[in-house]
Protein backbone atom coordinates (compact mmCIF):
# COMPACT_ATOMS: atom_id res chain seq x y z
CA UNK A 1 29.39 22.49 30.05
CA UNK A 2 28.06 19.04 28.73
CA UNK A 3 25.48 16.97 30.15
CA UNK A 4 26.83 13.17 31.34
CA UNK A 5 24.70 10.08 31.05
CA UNK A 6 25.64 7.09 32.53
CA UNK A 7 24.21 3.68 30.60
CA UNK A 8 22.41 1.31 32.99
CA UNK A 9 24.90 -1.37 32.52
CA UNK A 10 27.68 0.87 33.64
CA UNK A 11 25.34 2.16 36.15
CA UNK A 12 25.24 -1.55 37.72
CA UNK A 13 28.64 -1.66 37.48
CA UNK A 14 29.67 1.25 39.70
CA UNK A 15 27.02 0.46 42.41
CA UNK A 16 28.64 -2.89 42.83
CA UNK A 17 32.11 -1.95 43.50
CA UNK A 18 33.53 -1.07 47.04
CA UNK A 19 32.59 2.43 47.91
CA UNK A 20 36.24 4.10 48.01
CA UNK A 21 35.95 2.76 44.00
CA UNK A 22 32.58 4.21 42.94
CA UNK A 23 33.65 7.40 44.75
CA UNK A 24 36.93 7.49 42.95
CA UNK A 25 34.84 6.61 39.22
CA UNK A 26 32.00 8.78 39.83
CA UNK A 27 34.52 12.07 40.29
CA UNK A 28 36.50 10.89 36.96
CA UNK A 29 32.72 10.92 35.61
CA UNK A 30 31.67 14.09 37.02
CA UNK A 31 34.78 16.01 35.01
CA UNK A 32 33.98 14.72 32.22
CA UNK A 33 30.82 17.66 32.32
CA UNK A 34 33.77 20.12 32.22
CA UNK A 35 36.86 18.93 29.73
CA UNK A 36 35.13 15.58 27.61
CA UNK A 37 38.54 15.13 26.52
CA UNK A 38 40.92 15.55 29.60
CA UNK A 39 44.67 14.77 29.55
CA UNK A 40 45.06 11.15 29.31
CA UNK A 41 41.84 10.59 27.56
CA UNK A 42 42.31 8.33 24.66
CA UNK A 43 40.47 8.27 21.52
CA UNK A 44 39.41 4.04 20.59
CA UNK A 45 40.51 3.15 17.42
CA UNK A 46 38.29 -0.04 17.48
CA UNK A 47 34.95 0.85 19.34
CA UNK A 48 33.03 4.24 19.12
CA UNK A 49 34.41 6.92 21.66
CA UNK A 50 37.07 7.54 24.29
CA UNK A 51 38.73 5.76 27.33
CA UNK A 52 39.79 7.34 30.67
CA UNK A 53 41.48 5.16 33.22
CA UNK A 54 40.44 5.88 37.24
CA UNK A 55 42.36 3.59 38.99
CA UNK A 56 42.33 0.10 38.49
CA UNK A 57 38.98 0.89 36.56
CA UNK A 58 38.47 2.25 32.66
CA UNK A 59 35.37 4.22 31.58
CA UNK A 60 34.72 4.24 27.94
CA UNK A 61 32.34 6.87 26.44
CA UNK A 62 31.18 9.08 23.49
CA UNK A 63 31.16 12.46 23.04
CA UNK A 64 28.14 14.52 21.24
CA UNK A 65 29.55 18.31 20.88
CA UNK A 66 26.80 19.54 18.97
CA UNK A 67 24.45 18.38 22.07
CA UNK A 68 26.86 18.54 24.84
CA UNK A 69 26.64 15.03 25.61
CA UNK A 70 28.55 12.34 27.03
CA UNK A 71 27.09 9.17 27.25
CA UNK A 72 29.34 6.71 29.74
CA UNK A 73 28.30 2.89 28.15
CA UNK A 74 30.67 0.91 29.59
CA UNK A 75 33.20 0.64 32.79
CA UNK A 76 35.24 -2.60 33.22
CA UNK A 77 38.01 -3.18 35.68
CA UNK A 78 41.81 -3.02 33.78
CA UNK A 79 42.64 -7.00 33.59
CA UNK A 80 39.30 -7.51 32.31
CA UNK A 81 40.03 -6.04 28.30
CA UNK A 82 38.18 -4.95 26.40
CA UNK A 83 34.31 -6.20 26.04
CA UNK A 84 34.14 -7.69 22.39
């Protein structure tokens, strides 16, 4: 099982949206203690880490395996793109 850490700017993020949102992000989150790389998961070619899409929402993270880590650093709404 790996450990999740959730940046403070992401943090923000999610306690800003509408609650059925943050709900909906924080149980994408929460599997990401169980399977770091679920179905669907995509690796970023560009920036460090992976992507998973809840909803009209994307969550980008890394993975540590050797400390069972994943550190969520960023969560931006779909239309946005990408942070640069």
């Amino acid at each position: 099982m790996y450990r999740v850490e959730v940046a403070d700017k992401a943090r923000r993020r999610i306690a800003r949206l509408p609650s059925k949102h943050r709900r909906q992000l924080l149980g994408h989150i929460t599997t990401l203690r169980d399977n770091p790389r679920p179905p669907g998961s995509v690796k970023l070619e560009v920036m460090e880490g992976y992507r998973v899409t809840s909803g009209e929402y994307r969550v980008l993270y890394t993975v540590d395996d050797a400390q069972h880590l994943v550190r969520v650093y960023l969560v931006f709404q779909r239309g946005e793109g990408y942070p640069g």
